[in-house]
C-alpha atoms as a PDB file:
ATOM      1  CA  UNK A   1       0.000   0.000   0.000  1.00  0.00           C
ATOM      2  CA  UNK A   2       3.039   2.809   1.201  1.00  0.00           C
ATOM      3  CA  UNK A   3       4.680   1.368  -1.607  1.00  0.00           C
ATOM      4  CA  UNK A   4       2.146   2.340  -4.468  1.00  0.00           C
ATOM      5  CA  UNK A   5       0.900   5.310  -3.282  1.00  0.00           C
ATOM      6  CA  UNK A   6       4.415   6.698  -2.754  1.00  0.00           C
ATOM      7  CA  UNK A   7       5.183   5.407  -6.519  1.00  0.00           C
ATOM      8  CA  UNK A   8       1.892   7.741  -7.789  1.00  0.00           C
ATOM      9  CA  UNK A   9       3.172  10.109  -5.857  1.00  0.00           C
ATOM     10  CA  UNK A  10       6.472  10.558  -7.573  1.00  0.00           C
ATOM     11  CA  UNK A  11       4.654  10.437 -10.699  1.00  0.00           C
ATOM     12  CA  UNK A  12       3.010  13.852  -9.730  1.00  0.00           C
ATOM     13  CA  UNK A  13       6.046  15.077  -7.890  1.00  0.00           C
ATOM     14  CA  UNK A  14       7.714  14.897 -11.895  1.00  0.00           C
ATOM     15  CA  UNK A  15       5.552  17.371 -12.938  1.00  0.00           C
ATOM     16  CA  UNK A  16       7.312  20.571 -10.670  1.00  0.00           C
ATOM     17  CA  UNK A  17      10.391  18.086 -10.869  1.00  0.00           C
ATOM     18  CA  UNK A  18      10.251  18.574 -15.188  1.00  0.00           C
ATOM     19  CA  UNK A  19       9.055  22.540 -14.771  1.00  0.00           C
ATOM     20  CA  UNK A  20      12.147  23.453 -12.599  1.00  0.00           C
ATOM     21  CA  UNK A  21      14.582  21.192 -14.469  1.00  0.00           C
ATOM     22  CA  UNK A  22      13.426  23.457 -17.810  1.00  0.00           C
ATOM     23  CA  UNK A  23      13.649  26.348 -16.079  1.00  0.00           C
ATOM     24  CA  UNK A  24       9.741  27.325 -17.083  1.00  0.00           C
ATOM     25  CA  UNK A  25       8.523  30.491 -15.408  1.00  0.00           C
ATOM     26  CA  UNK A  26       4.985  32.264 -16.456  1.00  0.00           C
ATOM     27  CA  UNK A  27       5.685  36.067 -16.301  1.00  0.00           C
ATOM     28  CA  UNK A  28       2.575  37.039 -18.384  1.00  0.00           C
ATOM     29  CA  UNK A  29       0.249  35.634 -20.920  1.00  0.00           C
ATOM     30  CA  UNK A  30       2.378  36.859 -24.164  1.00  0.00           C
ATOM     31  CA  UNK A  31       2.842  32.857 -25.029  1.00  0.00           C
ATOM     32  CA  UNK A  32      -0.848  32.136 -24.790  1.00  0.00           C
ATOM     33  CA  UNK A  33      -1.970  29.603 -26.672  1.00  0.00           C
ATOM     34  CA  UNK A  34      -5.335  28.021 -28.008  1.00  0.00           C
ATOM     35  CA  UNK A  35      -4.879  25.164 -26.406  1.00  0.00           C
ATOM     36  CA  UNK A  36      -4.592  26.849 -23.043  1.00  0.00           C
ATOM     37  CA  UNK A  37      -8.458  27.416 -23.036  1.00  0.00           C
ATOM     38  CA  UNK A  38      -8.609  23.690 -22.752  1.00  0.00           C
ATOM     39  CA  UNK A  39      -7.174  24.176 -19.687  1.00  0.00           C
ATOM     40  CA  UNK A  40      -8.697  26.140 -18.474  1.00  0.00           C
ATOM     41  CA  UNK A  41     -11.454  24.232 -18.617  1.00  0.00           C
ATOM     42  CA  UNK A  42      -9.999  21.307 -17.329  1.00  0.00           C
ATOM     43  CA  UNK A  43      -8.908  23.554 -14.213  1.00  0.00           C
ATOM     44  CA  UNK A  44     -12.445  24.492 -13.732  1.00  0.00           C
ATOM     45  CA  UNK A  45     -13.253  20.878 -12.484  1.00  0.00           C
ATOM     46  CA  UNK A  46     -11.046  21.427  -9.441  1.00  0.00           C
ATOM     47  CA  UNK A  47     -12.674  25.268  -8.992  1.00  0.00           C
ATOM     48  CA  UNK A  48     -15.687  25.492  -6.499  1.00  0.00           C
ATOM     49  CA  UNK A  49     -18.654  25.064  -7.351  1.00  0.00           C
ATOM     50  CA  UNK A  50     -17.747  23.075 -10.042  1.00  0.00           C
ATOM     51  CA  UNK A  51     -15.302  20.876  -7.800  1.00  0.00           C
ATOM     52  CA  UNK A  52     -18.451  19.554  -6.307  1.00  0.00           C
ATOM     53  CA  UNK A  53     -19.878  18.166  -9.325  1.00  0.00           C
ATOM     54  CA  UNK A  54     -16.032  16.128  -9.724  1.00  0.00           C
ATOM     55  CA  UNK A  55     -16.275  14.781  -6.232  1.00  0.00           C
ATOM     56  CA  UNK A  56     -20.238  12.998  -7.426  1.00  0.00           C
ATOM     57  CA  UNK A  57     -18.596  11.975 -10.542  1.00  0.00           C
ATOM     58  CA  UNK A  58     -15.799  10.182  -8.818  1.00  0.00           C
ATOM     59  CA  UNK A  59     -17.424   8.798  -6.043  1.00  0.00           C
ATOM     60  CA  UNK A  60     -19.790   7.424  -8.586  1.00  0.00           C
ATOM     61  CA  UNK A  61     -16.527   5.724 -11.015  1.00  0.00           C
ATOM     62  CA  UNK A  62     -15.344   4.527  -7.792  1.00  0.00           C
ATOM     63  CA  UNK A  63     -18.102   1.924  -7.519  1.00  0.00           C
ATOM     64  CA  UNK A  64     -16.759  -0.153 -10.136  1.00  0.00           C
ATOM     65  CA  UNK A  65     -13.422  -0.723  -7.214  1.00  0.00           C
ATOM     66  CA  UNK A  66     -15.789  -1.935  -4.585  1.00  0.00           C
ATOM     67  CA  UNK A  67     -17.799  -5.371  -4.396  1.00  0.00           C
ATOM     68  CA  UNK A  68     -20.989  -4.160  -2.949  1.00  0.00           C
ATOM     69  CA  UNK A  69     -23.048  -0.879  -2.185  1.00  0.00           C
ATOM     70  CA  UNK A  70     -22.136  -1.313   1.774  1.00  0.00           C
ATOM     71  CA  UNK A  71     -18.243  -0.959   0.427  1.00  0.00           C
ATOM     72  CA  UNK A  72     -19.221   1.466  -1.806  1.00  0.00           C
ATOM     73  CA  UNK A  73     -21.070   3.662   1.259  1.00  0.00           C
ATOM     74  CA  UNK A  74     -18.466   3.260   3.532  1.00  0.00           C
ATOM     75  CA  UNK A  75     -15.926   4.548   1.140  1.00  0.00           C
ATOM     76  CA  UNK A  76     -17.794   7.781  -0.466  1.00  0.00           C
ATOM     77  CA  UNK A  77     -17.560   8.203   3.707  1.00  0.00           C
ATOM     78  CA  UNK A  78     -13.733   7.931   3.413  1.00  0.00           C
ATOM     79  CA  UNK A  79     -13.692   9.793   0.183  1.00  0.00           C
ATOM     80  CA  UNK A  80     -15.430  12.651   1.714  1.00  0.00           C
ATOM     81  CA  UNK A  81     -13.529  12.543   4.933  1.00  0.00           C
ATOM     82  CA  UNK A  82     -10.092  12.762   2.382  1.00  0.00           C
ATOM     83  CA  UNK A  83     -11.312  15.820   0.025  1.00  0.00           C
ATOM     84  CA  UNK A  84     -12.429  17.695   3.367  1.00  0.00           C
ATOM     85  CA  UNK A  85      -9.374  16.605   5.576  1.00  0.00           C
ATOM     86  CA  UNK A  86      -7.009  17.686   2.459  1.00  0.00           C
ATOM     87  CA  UNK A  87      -8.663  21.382   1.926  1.00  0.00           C
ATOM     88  CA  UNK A  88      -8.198  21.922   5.644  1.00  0.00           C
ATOM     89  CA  UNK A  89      -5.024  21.426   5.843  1.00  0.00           C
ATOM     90  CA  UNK A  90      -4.514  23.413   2.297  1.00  0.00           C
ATOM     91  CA  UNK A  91      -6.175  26.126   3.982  1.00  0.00           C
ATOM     92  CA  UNK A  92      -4.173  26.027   7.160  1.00  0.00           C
ATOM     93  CA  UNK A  93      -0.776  26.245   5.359  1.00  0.00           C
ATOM     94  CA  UNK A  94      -2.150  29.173   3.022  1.00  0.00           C
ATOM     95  CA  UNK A  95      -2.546  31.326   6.126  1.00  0.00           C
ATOM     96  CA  UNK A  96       0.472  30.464   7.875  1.00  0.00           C
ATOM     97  CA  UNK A  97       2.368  30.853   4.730  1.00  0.00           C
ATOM     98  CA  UNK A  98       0.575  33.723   3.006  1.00  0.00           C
ATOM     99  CA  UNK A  99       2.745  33.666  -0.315  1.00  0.00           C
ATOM    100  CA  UNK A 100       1.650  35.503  -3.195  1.00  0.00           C
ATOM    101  CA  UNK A 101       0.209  34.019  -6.514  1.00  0.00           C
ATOM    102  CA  UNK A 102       2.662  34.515  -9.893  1.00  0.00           C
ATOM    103  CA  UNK A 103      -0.327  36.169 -11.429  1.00  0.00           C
ATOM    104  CA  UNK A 104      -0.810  38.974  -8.106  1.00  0.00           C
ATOM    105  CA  UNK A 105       3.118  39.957  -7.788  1.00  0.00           C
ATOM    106  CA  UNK A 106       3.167  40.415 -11.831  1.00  0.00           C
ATOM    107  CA  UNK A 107       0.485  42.490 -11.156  1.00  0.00           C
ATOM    108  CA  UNK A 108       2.570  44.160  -8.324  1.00  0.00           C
ATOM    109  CA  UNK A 109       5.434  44.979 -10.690  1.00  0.00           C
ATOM    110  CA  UNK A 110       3.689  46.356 -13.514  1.00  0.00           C
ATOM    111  CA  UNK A 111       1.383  48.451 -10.993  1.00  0.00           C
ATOM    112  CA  UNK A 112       2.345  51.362  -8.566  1.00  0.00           C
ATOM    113  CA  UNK A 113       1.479  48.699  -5.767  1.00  0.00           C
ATOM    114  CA  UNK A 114       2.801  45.814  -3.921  1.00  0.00           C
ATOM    115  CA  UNK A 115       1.401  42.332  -2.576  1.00  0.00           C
ATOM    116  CA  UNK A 116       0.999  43.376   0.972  1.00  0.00           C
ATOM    117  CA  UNK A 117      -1.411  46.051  -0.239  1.00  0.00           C
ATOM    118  CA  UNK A 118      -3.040  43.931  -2.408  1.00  0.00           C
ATOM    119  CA  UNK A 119      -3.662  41.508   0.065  1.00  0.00           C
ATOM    120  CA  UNK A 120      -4.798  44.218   2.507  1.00  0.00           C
ATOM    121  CA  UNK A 121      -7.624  44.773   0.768  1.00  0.00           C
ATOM    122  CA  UNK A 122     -11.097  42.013   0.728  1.00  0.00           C
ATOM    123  CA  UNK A 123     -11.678  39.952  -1.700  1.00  0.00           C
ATOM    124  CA  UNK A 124     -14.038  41.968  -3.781  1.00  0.00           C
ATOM    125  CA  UNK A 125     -11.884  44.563  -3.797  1.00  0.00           C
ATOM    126  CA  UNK A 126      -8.708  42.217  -4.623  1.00  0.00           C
ATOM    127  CA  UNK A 127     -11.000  40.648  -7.808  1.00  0.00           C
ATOM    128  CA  UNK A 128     -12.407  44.886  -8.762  1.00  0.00           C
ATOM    129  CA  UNK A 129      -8.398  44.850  -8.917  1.00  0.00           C
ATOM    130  CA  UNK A 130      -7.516  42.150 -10.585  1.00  0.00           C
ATOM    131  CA  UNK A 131     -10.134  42.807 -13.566  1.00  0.00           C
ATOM    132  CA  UNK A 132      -9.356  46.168 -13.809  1.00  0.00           C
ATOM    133  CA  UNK A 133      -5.341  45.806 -14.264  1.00  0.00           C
ATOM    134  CA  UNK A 134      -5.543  42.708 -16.716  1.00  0.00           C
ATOM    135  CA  UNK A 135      -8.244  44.626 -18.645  1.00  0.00           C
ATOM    136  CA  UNK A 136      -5.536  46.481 -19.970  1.00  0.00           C
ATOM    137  CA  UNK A 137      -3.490  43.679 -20.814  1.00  0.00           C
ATOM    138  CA  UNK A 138      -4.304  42.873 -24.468  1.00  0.00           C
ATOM    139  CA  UNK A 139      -2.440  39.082 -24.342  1.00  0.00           C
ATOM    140  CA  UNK A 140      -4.695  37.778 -21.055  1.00  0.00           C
ATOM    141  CA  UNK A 141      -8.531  37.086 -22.485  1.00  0.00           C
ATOM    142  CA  UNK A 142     -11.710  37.207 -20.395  1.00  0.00           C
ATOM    143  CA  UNK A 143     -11.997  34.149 -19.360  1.00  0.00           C
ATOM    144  CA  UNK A 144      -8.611  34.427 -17.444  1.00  0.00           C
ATOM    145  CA  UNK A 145      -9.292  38.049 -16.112  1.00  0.00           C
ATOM    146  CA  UNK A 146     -12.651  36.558 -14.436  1.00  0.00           C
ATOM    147  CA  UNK A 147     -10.291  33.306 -12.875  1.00  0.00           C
ATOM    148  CA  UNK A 148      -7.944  35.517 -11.819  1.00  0.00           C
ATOM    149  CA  UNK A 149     -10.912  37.722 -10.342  1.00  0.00           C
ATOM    150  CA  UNK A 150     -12.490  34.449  -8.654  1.00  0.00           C
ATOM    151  CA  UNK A 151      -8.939  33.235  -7.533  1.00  0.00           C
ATOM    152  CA  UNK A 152      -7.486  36.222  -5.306  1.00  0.00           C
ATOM    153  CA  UNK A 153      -6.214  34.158  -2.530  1.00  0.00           C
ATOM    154  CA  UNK A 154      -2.888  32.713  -1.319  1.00  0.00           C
ATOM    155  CA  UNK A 155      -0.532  30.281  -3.374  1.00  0.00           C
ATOM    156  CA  UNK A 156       1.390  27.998  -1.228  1.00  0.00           C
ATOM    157  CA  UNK A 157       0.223  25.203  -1.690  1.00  0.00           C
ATOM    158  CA  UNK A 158      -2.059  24.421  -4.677  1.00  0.00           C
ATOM    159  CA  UNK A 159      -5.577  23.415  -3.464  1.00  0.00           C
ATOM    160  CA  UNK A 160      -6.210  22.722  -7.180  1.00  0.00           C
ATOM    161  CA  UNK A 161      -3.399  20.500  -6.613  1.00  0.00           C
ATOM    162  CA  UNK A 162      -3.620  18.870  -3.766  1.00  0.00           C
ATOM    163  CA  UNK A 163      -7.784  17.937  -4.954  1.00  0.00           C
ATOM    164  CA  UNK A 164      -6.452  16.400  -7.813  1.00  0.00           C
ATOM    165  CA  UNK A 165      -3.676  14.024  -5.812  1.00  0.00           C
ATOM    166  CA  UNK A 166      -5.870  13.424  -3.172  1.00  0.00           C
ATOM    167  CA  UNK A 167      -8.546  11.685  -5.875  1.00  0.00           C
ATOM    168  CA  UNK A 168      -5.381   9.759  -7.435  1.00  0.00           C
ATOM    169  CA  UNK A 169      -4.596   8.513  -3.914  1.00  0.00           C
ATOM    170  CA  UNK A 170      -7.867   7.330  -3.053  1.00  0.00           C
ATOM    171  CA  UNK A 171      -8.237   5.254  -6.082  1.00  0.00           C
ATOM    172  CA  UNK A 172      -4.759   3.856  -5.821  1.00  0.00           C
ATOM    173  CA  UNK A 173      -5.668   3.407  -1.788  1.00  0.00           C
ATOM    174  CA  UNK A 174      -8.761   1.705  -2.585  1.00  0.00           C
ATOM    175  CA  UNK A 175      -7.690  -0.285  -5.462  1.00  0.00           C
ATOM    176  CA  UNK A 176      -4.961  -2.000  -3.362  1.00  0.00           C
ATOM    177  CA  UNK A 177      -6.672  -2.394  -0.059  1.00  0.00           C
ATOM    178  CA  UNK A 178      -9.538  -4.327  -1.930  1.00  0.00           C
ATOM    179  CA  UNK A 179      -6.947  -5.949  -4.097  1.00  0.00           C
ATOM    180  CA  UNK A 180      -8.876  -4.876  -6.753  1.00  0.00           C
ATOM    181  CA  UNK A 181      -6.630  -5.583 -10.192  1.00  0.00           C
ATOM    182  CA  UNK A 182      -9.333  -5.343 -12.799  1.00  0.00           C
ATOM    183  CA  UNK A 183      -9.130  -3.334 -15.665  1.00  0.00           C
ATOM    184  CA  UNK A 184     -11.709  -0.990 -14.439  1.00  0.00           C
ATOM    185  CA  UNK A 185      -9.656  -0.169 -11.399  1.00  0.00           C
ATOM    186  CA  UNK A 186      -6.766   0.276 -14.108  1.00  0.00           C
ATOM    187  CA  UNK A 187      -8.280   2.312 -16.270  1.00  0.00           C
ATOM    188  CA  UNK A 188     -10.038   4.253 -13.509  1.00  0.00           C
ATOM    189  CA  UNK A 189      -6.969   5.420 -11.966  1.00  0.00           C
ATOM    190  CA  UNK A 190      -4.932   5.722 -15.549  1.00  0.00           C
ATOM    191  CA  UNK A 191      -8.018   8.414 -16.944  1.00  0.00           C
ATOM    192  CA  UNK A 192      -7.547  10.012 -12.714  1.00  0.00           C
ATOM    193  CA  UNK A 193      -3.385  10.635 -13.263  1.00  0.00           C
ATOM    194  CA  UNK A 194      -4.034  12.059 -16.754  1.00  0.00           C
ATOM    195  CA  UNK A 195      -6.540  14.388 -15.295  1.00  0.00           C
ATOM    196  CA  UNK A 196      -3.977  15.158 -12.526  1.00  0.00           C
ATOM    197  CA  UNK A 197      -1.100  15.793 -14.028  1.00  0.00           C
ATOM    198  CA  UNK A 198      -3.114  17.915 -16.743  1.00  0.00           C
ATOM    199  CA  UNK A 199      -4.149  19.649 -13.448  1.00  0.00           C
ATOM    200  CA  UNK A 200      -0.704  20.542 -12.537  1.00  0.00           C
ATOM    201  CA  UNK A 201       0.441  22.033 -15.831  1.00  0.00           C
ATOM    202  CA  UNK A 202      -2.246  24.194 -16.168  1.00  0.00           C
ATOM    203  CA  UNK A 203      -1.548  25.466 -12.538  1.00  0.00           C
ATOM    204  CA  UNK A 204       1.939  26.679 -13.435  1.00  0.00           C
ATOM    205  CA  UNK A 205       0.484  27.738 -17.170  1.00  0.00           C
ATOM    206  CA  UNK A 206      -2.581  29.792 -16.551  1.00  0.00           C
ATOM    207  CA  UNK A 207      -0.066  31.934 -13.631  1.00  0.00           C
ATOM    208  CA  UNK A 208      -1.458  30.594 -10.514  1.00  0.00           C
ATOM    209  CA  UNK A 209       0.775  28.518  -8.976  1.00  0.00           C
ATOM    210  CA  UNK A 210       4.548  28.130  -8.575  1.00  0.00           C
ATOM    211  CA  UNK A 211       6.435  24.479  -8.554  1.00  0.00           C
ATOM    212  CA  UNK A 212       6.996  24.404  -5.310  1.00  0.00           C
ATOM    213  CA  UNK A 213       3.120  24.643  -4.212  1.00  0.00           C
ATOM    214  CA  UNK A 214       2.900  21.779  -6.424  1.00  0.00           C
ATOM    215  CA  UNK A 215       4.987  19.930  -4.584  1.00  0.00           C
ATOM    216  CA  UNK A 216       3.934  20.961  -0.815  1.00  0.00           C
ATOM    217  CA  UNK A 217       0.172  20.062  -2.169  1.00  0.00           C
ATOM    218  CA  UNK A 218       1.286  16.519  -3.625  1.00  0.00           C
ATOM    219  CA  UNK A 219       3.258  16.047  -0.448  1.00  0.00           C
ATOM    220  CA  UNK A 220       0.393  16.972   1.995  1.00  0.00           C
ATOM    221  CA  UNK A 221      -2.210  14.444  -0.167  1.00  0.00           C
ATOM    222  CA  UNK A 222       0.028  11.632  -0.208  1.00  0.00           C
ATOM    223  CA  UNK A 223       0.932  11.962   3.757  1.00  0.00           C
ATOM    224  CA  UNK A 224      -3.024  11.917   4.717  1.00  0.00           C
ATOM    225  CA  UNK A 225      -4.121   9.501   2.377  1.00  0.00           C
ATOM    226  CA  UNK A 226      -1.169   7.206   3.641  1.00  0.00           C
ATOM    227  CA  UNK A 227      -2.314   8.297   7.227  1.00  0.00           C
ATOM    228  CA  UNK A 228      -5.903   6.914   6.330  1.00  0.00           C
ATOM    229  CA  UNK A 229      -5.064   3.866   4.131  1.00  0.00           C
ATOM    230  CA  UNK A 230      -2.200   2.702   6.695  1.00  0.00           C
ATOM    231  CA  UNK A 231      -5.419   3.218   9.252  1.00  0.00           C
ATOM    232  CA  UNK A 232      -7.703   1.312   7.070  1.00  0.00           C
ATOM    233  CA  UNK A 233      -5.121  -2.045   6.363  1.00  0.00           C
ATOM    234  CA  UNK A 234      -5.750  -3.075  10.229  1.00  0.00           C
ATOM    235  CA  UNK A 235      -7.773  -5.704  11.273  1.00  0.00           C
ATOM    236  CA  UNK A 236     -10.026  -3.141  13.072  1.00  0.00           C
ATOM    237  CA  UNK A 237     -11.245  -1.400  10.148  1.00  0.00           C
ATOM    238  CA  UNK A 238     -10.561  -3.615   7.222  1.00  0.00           C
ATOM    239  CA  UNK A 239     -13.820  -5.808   8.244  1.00  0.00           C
ATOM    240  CA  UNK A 240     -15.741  -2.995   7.465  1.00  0.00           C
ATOM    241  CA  UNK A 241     -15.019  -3.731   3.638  1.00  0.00           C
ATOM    242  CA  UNK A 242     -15.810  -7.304   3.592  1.00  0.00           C
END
């Protein structure tokens, strides 16, 4: 169990691993591309409310790893207690950390203002901000200016990120403690990673995120989800899935 979900985890942790190692830094959205929107979109499945509609979808895919419905109930339980568990402690590091996104201290160097006073302010007036500077930027489009409007809150760590791990965890969790090798479970978690990793990228691409809150985000949902899986394997709580 340890074993595999460390091994997904290095799989994510390639992603910052690949960004630093090319030396990839978003300053602006001159190199926008078409295929960005895509991402955007893709993005928007991790984005509240819209993340809610991911978590029904997956809890609903994940009944194909479980033998019956009582499984199944018990884990959408575990699932829940995961996503929510996860955002906590996403939220608790964003406060103590209180870093700056790449797309707010751009903002701070091209403005006659700095990230302290832009954080100063509430959110509406942080997204009234946000829309108004990158309306004069001719290379970011609409549909950027209103994420970056919606998104005016800390960086470190991704909670984009750490959604998206914490969903490849619990099907690689699952899958194993039910020792379930189908090719259901398979593809389940192959179509999950894609949809991770594509979560990363467009992190770093659409200037929200930095590598490094990658990495504290894939860190944090691979050290609960171990925490809960290595509490599931006893004999205590495994009878719960028979």
């Amino acid at each position: 169990m340890f074993k595999r979900l460390s091994l997904y985890t290095l799989l994510l942790c390639l992603v910052p691993i690949f960004i630093w190692a090319f030396g990839y830094h978003w300053h602006g959205n001159a190199g926008l591309a078409d295929w960005d929107y895509w991402l955007y979109c893709l993005t928007q499945s991790g984005t509240a409310p819209y993340a809610l509609v991911t978590c029904a979808v997956f809890a609903l895919c994940f009944r194909v790893l479980f033998k019956n419905n009582r499984q199944w109930f018990w884990g959408v339980f575990i699932m829940a207690f995961s996503v929510v568990g996860t955002q906590a402690l996403k939220s608790g590091m964003k406060a103590l950390f209180s870093e700056p996104r790449p797309f707010v201290t751009y903002l701070a160097e091209q403005s006659p203002t700095t990230t302290d006073d832009f954080y100063f302010h509430s959110r509406d007036e942080r997204a009234e901000i946000v829309q108004t500077f990158f309306a004069t930027q001719s290379d970011t489009p609409a549909w950027l200016r209103s994420h970056y409007a919606e998104e005016t809150g800390y960086s470190f760590p991704s909670g984009h990120t750490i959604f998206a791990a914490t969903w490849l965890m619990l099907a690689v969790g699952f899958a194993q403690l039910l020792g379930n090798r189908s090719w259901r479970a398979k593809l389940l978690i192959g179509v999950i990673l894609l949809w991770s990793i594509l979560m990363l990228v467009s992190r770093v691409r659409l200037g929200m995120h930095y590598p490094q809150d990658l990495l504290a985000a894939i860190l944090g949902a691979w050290v609960v989800n171990s925490l809960i899986f290595g509490f599931l394997q006893n004999k205590d709580s495994l009878h719960k899935f028979q």
